[in-house]
C-alpha atoms as a PDB file:
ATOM      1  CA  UNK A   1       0.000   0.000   0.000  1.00  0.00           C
ATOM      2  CA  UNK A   2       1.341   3.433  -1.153  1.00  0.00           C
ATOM      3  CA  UNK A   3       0.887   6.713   0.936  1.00  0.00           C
ATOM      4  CA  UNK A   4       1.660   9.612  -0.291  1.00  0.00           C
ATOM      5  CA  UNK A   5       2.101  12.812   2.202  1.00  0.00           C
ATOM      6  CA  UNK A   6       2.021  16.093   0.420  1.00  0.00           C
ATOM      7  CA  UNK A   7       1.722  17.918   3.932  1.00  0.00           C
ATOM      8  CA  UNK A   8       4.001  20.480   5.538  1.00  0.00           C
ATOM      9  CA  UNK A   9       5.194  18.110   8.029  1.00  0.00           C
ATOM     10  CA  UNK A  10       9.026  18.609  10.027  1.00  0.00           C
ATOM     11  CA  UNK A  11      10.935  16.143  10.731  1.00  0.00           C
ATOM     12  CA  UNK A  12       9.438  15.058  14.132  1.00  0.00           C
ATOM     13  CA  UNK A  13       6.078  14.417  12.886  1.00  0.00           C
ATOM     14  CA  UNK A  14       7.018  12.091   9.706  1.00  0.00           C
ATOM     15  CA  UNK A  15       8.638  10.058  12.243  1.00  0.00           C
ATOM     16  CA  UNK A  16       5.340  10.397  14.126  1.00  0.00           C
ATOM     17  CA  UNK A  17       3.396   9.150  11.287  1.00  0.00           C
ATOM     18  CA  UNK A  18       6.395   6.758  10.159  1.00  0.00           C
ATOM     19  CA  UNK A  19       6.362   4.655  13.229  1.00  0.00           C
ATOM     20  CA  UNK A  20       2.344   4.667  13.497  1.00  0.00           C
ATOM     21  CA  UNK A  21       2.437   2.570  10.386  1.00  0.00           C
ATOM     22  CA  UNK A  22       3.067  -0.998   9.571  1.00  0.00           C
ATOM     23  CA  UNK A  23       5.618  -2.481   6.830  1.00  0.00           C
ATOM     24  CA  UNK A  24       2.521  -3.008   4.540  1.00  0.00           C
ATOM     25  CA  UNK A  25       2.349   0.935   3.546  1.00  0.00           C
ATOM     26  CA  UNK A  26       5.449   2.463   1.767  1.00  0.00           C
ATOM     27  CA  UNK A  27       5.318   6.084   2.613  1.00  0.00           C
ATOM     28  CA  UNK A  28       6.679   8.786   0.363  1.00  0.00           C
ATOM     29  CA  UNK A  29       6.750  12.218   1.503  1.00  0.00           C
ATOM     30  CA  UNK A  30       6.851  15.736  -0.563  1.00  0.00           C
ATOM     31  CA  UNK A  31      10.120  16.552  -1.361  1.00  0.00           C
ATOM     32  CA  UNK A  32      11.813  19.813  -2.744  1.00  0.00           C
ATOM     33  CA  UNK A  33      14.119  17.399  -4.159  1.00  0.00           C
ATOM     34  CA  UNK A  34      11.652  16.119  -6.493  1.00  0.00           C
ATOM     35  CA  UNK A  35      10.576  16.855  -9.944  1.00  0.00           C
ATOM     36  CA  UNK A  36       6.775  18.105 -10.854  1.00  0.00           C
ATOM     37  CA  UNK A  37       6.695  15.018 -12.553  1.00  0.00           C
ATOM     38  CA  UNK A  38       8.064  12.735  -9.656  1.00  0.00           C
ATOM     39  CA  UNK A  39       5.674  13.540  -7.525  1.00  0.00           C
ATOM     40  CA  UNK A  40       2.724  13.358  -9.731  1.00  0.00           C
ATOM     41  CA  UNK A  41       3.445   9.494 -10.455  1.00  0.00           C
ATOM     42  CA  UNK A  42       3.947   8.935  -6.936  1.00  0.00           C
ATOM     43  CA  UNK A  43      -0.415  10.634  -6.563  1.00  0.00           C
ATOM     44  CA  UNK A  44      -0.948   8.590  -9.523  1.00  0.00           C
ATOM     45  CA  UNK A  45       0.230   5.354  -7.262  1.00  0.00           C
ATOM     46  CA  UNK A  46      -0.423   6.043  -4.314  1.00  0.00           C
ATOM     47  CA  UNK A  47      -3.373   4.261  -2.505  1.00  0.00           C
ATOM     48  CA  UNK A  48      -3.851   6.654   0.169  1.00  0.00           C
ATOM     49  CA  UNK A  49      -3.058  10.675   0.043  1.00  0.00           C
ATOM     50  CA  UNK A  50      -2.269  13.033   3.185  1.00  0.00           C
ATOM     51  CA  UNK A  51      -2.394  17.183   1.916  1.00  0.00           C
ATOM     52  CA  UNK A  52      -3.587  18.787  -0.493  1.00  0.00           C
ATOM     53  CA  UNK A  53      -1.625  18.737  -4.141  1.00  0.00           C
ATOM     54  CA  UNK A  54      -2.008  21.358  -6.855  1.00  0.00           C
ATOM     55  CA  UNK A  55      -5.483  21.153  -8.502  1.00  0.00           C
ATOM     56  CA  UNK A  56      -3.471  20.813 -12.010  1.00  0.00           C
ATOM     57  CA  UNK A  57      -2.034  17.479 -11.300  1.00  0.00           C
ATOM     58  CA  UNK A  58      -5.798  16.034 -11.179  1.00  0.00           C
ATOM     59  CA  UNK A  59      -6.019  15.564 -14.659  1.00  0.00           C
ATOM     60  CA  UNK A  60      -5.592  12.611 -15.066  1.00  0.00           C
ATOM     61  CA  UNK A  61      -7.820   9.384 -13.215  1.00  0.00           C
ATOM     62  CA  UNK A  62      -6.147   8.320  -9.798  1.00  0.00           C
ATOM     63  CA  UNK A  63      -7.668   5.039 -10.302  1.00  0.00           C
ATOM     64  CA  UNK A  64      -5.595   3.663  -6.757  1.00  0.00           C
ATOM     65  CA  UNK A  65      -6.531   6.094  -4.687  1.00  0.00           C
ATOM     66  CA  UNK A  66      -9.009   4.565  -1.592  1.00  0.00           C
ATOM     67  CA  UNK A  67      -8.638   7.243   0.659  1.00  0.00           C
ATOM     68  CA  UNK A  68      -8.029  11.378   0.302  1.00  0.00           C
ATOM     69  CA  UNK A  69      -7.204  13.321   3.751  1.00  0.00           C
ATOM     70  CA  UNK A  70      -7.009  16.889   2.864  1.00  0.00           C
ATOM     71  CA  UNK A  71      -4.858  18.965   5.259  1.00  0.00           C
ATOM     72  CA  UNK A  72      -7.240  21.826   5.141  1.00  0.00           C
ATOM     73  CA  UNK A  73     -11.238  22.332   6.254  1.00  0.00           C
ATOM     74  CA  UNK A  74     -12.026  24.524   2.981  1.00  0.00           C
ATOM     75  CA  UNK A  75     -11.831  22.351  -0.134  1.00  0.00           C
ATOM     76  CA  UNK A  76     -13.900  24.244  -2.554  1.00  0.00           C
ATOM     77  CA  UNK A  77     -10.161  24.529  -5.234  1.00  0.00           C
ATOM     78  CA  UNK A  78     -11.107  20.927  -6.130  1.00  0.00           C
ATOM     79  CA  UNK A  79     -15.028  21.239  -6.675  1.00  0.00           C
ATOM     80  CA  UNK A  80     -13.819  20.013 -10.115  1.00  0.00           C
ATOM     81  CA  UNK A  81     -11.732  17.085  -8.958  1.00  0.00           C
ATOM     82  CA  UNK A  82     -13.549  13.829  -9.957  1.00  0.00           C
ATOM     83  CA  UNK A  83     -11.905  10.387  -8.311  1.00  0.00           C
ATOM     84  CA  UNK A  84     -13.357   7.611  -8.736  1.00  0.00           C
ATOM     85  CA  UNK A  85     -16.495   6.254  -6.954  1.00  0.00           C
ATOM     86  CA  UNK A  86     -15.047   3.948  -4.450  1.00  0.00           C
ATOM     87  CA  UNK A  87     -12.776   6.966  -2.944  1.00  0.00           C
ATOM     88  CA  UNK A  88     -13.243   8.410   0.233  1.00  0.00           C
ATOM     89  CA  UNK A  89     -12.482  11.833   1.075  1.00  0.00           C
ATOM     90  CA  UNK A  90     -12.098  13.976   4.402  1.00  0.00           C
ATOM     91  CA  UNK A  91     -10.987  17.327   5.454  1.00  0.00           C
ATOM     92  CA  UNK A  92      -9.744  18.531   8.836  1.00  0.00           C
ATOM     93  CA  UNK A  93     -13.921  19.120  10.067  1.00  0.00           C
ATOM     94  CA  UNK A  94     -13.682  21.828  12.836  1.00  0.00           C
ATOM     95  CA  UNK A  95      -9.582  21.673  13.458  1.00  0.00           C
ATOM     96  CA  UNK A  96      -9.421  24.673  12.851  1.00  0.00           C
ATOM     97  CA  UNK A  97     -12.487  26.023  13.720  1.00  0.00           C
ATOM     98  CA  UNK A  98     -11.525  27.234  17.119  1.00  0.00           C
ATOM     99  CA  UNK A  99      -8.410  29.065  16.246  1.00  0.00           C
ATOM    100  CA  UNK A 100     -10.477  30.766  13.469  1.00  0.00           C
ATOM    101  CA  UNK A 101     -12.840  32.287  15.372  1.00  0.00           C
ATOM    102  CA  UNK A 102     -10.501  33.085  17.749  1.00  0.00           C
ATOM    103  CA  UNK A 103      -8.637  35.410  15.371  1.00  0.00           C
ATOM    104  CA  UNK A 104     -11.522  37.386  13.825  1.00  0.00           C
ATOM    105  CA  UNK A 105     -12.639  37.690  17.527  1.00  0.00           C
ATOM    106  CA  UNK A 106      -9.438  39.286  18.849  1.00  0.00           C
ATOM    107  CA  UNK A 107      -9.274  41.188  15.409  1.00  0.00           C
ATOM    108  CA  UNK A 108     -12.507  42.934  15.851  1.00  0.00           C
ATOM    109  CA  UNK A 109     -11.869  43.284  19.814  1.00  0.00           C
ATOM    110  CA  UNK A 110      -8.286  44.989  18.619  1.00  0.00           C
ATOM    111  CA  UNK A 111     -10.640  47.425  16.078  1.00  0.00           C
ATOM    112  CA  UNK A 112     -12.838  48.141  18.847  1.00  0.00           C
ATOM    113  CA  UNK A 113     -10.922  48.905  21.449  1.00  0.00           C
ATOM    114  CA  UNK A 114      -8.244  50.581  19.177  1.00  0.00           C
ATOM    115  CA  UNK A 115      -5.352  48.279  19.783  1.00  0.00           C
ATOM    116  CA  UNK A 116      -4.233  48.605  16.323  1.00  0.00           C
ATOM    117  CA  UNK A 117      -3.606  52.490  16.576  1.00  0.00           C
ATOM    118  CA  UNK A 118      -2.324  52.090  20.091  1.00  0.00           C
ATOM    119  CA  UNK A 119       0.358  49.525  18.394  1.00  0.00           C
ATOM    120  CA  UNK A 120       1.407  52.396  15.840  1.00  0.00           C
ATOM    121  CA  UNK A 121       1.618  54.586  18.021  1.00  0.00           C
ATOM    122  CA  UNK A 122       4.155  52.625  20.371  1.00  0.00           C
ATOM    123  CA  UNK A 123       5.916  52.164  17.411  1.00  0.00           C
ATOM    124  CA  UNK A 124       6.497  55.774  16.896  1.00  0.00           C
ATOM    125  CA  UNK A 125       6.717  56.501  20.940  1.00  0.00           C
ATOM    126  CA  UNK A 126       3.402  58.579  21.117  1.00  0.00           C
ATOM    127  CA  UNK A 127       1.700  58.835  23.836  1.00  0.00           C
ATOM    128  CA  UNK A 128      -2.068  60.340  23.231  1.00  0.00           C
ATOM    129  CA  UNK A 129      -4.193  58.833  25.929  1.00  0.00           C
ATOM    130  CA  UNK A 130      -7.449  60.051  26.774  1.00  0.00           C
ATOM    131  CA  UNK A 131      -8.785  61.957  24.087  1.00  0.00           C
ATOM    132  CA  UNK A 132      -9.017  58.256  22.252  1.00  0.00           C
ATOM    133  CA  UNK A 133     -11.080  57.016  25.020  1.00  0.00           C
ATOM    134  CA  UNK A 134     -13.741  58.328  22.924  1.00  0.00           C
ATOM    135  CA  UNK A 135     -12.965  56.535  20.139  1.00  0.00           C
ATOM    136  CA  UNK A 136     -13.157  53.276  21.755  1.00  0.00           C
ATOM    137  CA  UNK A 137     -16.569  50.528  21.320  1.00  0.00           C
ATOM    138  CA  UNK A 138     -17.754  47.639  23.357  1.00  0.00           C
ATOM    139  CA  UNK A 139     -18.159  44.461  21.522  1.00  0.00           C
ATOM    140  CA  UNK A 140     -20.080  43.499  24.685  1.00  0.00           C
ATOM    141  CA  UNK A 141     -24.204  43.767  22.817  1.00  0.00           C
ATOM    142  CA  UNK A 142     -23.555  44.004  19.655  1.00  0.00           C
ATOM    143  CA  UNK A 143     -25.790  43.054  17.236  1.00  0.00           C
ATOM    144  CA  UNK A 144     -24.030  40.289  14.995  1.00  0.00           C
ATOM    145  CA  UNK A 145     -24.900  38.435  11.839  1.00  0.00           C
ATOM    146  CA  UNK A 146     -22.625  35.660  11.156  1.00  0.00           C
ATOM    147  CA  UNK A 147     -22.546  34.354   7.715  1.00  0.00           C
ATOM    148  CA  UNK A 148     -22.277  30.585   7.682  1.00  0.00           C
ATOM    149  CA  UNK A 149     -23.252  28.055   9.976  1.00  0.00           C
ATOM    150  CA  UNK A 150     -20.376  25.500   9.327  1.00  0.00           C
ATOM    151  CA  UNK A 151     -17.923  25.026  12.357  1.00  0.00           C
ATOM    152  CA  UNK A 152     -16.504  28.330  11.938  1.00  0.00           C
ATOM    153  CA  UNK A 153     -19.589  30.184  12.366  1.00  0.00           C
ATOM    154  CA  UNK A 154     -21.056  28.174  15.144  1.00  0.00           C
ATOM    155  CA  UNK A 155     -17.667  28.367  17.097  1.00  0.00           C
ATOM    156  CA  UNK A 156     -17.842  32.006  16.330  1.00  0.00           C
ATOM    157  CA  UNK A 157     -21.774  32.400  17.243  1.00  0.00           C
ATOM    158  CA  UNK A 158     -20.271  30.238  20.891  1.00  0.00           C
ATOM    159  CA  UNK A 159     -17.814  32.567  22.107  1.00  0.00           C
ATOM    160  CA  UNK A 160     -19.902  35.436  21.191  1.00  0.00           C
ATOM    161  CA  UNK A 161     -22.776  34.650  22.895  1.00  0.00           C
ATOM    162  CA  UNK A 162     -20.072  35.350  25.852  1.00  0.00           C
ATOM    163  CA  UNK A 163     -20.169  38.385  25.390  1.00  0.00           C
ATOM    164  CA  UNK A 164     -24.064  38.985  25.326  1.00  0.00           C
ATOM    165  CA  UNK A 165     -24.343  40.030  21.773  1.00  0.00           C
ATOM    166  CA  UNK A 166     -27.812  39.741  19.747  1.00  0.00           C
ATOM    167  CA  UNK A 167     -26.571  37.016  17.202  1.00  0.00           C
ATOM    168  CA  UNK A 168     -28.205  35.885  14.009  1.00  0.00           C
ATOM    169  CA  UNK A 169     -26.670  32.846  11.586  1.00  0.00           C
ATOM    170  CA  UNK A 170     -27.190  32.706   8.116  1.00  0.00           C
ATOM    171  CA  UNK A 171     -27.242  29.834   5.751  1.00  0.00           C
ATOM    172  CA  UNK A 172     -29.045  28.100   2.922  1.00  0.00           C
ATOM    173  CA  UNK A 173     -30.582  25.216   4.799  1.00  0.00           C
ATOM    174  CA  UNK A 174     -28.973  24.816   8.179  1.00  0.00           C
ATOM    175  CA  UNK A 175     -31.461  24.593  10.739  1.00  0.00           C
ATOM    176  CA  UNK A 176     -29.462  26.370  12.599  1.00  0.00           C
ATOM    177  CA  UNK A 177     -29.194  29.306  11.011  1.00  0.00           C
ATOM    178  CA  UNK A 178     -32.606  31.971  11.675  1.00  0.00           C
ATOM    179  CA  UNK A 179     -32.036  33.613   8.151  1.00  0.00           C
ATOM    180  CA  UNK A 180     -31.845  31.283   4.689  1.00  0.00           C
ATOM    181  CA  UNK A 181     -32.028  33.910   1.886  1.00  0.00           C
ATOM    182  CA  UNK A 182     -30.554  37.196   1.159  1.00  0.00           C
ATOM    183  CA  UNK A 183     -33.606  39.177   1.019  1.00  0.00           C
ATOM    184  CA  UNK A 184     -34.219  37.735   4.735  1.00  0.00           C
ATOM    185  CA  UNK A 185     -30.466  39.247   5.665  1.00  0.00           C
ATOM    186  CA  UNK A 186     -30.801  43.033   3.662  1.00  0.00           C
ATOM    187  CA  UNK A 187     -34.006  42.990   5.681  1.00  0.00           C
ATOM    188  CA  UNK A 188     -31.835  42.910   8.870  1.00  0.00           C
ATOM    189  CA  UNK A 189     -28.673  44.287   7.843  1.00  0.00           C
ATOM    190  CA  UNK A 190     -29.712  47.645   8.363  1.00  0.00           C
ATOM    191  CA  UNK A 191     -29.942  47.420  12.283  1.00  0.00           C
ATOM    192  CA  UNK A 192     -26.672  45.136  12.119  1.00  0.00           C
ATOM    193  CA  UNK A 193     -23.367  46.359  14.349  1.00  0.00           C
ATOM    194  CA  UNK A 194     -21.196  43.936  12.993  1.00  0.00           C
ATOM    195  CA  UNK A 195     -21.088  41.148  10.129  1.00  0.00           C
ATOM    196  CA  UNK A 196     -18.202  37.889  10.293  1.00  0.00           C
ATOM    197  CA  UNK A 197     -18.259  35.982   7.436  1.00  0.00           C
ATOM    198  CA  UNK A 198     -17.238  32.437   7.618  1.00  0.00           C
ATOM    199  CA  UNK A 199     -18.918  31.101   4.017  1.00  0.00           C
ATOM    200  CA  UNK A 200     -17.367  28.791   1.842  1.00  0.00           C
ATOM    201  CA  UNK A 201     -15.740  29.805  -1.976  1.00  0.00           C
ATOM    202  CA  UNK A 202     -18.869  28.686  -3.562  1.00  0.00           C
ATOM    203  CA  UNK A 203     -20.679  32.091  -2.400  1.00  0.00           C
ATOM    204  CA  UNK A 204     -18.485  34.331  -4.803  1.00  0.00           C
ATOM    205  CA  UNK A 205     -18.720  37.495  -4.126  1.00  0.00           C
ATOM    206  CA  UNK A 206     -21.783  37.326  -1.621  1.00  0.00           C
ATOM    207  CA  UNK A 207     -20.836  40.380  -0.003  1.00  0.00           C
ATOM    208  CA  UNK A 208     -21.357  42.788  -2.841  1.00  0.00           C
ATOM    209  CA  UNK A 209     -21.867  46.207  -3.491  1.00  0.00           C
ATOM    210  CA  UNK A 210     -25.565  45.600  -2.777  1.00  0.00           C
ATOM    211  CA  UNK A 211     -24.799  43.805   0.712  1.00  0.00           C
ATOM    212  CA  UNK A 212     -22.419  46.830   1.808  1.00  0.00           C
ATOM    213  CA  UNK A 213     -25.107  49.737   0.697  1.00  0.00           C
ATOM    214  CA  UNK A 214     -27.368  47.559   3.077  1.00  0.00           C
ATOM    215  CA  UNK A 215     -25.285  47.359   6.269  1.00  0.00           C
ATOM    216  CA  UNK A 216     -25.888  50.144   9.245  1.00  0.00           C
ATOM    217  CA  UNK A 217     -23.503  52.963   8.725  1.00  0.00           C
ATOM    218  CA  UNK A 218     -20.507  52.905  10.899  1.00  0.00           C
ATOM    219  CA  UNK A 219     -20.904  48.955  11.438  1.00  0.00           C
ATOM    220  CA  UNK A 220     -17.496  47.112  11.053  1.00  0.00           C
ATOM    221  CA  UNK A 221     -17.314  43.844   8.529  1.00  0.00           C
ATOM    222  CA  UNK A 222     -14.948  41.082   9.240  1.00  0.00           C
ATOM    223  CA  UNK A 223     -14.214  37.931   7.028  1.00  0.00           C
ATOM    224  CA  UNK A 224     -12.342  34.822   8.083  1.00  0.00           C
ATOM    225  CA  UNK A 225     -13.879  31.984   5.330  1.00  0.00           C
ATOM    226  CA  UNK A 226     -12.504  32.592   1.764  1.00  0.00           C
ATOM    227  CA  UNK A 227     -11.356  35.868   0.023  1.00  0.00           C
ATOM    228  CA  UNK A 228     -13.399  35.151  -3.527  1.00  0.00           C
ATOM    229  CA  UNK A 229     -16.883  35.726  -1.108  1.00  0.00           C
ATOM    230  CA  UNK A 230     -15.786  39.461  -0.341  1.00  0.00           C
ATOM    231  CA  UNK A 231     -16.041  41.820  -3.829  1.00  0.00           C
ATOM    232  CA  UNK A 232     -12.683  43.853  -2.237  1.00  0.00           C
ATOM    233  CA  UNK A 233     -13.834  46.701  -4.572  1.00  0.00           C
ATOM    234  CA  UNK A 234     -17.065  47.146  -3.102  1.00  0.00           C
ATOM    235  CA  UNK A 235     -15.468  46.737   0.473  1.00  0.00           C
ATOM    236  CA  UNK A 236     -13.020  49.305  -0.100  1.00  0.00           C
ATOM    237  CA  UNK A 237     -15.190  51.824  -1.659  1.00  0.00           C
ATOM    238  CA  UNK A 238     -17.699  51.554   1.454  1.00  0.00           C
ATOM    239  CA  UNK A 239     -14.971  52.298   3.827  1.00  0.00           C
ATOM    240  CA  UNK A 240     -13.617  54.661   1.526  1.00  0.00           C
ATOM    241  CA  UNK A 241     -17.099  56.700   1.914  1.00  0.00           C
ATOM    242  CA  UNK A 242     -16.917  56.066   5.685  1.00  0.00           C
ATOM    243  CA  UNK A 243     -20.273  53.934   5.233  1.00  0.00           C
ATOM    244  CA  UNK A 244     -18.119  51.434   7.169  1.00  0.00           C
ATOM    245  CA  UNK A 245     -15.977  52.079   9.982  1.00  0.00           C
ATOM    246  CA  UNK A 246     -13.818  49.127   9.454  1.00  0.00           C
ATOM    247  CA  UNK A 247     -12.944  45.820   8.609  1.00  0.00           C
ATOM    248  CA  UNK A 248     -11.209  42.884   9.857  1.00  0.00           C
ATOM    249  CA  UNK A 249      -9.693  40.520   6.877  1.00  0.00           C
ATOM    250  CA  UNK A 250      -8.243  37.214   7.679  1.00  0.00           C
ATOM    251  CA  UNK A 251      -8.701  36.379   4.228  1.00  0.00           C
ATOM    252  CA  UNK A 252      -8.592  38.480   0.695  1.00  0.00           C
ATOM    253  CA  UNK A 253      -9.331  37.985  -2.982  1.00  0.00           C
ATOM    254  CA  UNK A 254      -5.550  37.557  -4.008  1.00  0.00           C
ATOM    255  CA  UNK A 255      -3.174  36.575  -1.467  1.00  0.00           C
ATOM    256  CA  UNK A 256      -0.413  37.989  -1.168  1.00  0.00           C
ATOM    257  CA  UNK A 257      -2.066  41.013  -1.359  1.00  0.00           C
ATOM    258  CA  UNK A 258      -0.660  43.622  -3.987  1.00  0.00           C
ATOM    259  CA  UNK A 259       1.404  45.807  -2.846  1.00  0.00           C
ATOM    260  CA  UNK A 260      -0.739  48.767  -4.541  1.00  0.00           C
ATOM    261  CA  UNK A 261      -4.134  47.156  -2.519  1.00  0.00           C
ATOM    262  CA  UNK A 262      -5.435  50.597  -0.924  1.00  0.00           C
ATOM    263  CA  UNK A 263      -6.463  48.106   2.249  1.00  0.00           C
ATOM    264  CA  UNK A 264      -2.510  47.871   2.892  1.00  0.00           C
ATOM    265  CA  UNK A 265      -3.184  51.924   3.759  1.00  0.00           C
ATOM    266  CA  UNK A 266      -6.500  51.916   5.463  1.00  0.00           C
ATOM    267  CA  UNK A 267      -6.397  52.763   9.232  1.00  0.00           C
ATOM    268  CA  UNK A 268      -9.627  51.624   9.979  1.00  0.00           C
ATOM    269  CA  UNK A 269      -8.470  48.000   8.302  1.00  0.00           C
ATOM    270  CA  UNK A 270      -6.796  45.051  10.396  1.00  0.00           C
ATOM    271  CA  UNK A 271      -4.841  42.751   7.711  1.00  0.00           C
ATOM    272  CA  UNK A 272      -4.263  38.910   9.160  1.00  0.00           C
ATOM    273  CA  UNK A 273      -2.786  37.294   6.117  1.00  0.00           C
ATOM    274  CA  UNK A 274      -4.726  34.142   6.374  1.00  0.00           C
ATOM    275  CA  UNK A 275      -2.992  32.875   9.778  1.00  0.00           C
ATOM    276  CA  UNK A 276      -6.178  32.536  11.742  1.00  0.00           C
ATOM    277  CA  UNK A 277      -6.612  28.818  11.742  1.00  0.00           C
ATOM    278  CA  UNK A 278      -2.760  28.476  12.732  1.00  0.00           C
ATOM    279  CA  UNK A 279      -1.444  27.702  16.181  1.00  0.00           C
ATOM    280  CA  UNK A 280       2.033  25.983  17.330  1.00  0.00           C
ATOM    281  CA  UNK A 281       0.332  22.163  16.895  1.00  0.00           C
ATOM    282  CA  UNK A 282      -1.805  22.924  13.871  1.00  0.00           C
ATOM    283  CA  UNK A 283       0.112  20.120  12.079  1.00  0.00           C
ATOM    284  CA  UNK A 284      -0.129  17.564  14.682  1.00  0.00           C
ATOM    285  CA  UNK A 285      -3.836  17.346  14.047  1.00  0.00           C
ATOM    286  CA  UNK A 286      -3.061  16.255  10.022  1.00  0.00           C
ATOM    287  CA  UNK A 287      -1.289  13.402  11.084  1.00  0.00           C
ATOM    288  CA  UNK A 288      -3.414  12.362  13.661  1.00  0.00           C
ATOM    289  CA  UNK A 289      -6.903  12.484  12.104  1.00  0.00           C
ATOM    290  CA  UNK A 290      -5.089  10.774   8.874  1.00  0.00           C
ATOM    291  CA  UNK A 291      -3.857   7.587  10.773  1.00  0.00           C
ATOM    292  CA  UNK A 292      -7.188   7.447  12.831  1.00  0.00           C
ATOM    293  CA  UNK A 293      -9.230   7.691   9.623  1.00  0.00           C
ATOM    294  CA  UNK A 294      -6.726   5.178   7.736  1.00  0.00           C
ATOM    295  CA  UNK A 295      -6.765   2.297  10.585  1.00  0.00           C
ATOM    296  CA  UNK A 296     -10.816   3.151  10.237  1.00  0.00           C
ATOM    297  CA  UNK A 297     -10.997   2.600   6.830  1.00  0.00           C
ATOM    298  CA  UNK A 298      -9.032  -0.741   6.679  1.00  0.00           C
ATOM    299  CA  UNK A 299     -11.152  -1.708   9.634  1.00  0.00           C
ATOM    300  CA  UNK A 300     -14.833  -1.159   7.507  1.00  0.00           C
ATOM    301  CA  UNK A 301     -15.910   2.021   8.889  1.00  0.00           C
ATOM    302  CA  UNK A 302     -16.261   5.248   7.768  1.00  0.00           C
ATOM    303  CA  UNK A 303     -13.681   8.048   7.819  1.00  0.00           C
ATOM    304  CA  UNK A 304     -14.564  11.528  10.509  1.00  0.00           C
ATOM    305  CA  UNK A 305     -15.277  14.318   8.459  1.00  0.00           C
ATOM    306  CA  UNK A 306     -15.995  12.680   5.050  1.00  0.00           C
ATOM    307  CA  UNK A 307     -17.083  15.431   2.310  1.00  0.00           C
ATOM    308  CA  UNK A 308     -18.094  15.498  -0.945  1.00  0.00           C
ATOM    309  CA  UNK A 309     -16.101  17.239  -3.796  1.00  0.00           C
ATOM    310  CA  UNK A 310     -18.658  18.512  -5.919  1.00  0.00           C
ATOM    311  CA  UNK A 311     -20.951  19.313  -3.139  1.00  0.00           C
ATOM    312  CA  UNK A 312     -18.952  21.471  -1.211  1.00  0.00           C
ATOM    313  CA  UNK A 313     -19.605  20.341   2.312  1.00  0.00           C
END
C-alpha cells in the first residue's frame, strides 16, 4: 500500500506518522528534491493521500486512490476534482475552527478597542491617551450576523454569545441558522453592528456592493472563510465613503495582497494574512486524524469528516 504525504510536516512528525504505520504501507513524503513530474506518479500510485496537491495534477484518473485526507477544512479549489467512486475523502472538520474564530474575535476586539492604533503609536513613541477614550466601542451587545453556519460560524456564534451580543446565523438550509435567503439578511442588515463571514468559496462574491449599501452605517465587517466571497472593490469603496468604519480581513481575494491594494493603507483596516486557523500544533492534528481515519478505513468504517467534492460540504 502506497501513501503519499504532500503535507508540511518537520521532521518530528514524519517520524510520528512513520512509526504509526506498519511495513505493509510504503510512505513517500513531498520533497523539494523532487521533480513536478516525480511527484505526480507517486499521486498517480499512491493508494492513500495526506495534503492537499495542486489542482493541475488532477487531470488525469487516480484510479488507486481509496482514501483522500485533505490537510485543510475549505476544499472548494477541487469542486472540479472527480476520483473515482469507491474513494473516500475527508478534510480537517472543525480543526481549525476554534483558532479561526478566535482570530476574527481578537481582530474585531483589537478594532474596537483601538489596539491597532495604540500599536502604531508605540511604534512611533506617542503617547495620546485620553482623548481616544472616545474613540473606543464595546463588543459586549452588539448586534451580529454571522454568515455561515459550518464550524466556523457556530464556534464564532459560541464565544460570542459570551459576550451577550444579539446574534443571528445565516445559511441556505442549516437549521441552525434563523435567516436562509438574502432578502431575509438586507431585511436585517440595516440594524446590524457587525457582520463575520465564515462562508465557503462557492458564495463568490456574496458580499457585494448591494450587501455593503445595506449594512448600518458605521458597522465594522470582518471575514475569516474565503477571500473570492468578499467583492474587495465594493469593500473598499464603502470604507472609503466612511459607510463602514472598518474591517477585519483574515482572508482576501488575491493573497499575497498587492502591494498597490489601498487596504494595505486603510487605518480603519486590520490585515491577518490568512494565519487565523494556525497555532504551534496545527500540524499535529493532520497526522493524527489521517492515521485514525486510515486504521478506520481498513477496519470497515467510515472516515470523521468525510465530504463530498462537488458538493462542497
Amino acid at each position: 500500500m502506497i501513501i503519499y504525504c504532500h503535507a508540511n510536516l518537520d521532521e518530528e512528525l514524519r517520524k510520528r506518522l512513520t512509526e504509526a504505520l506498519t511495513p505493509k504501507y510504503t510512505l513517500y513524503f513531498q520533497s523539494g528534491t523532487q521533480s513536478k513530474t516525480e511527484a505526480q506518479n507517486l499521486l498517480r500510485e499512491a493508494d492513500y493521500v495526506l495534503g492537499n496537491p495542486p489542482l493541475e495534477w488532477f487531470s488525469e484518473p487516480l484510479n488507486n486512490l481509496k482514501f483522500w485526507q485533505l490537510d485543510s477544512a475549505g476544499f472548494d479549489q477541487y469542486a472540479s476534482v472527480r476520483l473515482n467512486g469507491s474513494t473516500r475523502v475527508s478534510n480537517m472538520g472543525d480543526w481549525f475552527a476554534r483558532p479561526c474564530a478566535e482570530s476574527i474575535i481578537g481582530g474585531v476586539l483589537a478594532l474596537y478597542r483601538g489596539l491597532d492604533k495604540l500599536t502604531i503609536l508605540k511604534q512611533k513613541t506617542e503617547w495620546i491617551g485620553t482623548p481616544l477614550r472616545a474613540e473606543l466601542r464595546l463588543l459586549s451587545g452588539q448586534e451580529v450576523v454571522i454568515l455561515g453556519a459550518g464550524t466556523i460560524g457556530r464556534t464564532v456564534q459560541n464565544f460570542l454569545q459570551g459576550f451577550g451580543c444579539k446574534l443571528h446565523l445565516m445559511a441556505r438550509t442549516s437549521p441552525d441558522a434563523a435567516i436562509h435567503s438574502k432578502e431575509e439578511l438586507f431585511e436585517i442588515l440595516p440594524g446590524t453592528d457587525l457582520v463575520i463571514n465564515t462562508l465557503p468559496g462557492s458564495a463568490s462574491h456574496f458580499a457585494d456592493q448591494a450587501f455593503f449599501g445595506k449594512m448600518k452605517k458605521g458597522s465594522v465587517y470582518a471575514s475569516v472563510g474565503r477571500g473570492s466571497t468578499t467583492d474587495e472593490k465594493a469593500l473598499i469603496a464603502a470604507l472609503d465613503s466612511k459607510h463602514l468604519d472598518g474591517a477585519v480581513l483574515d482572508v482576501t481575494e488575491v493573497e499575497p495582497i498587492p502591494t498597490d491594494n489601498p487596504l494595505w493603507n486603510m487605518e480603519n483596516v486590520i490585515l491577518s494574512q490568512h494565519t487565523g486557523g494556525g497555532h504551534a500544533n496545527e500540524h499535529i492534528g493532520k497526522v493524527d486524524l489521517f492515521l485514525n481515519n486510515l486504521m478506520t478505513l481498513e477496519g470497515g468504517g467510515s472516515p470523521i469528516n468525510e465530504v463530498n467534492l462537488a458538493k462542497g460540504y
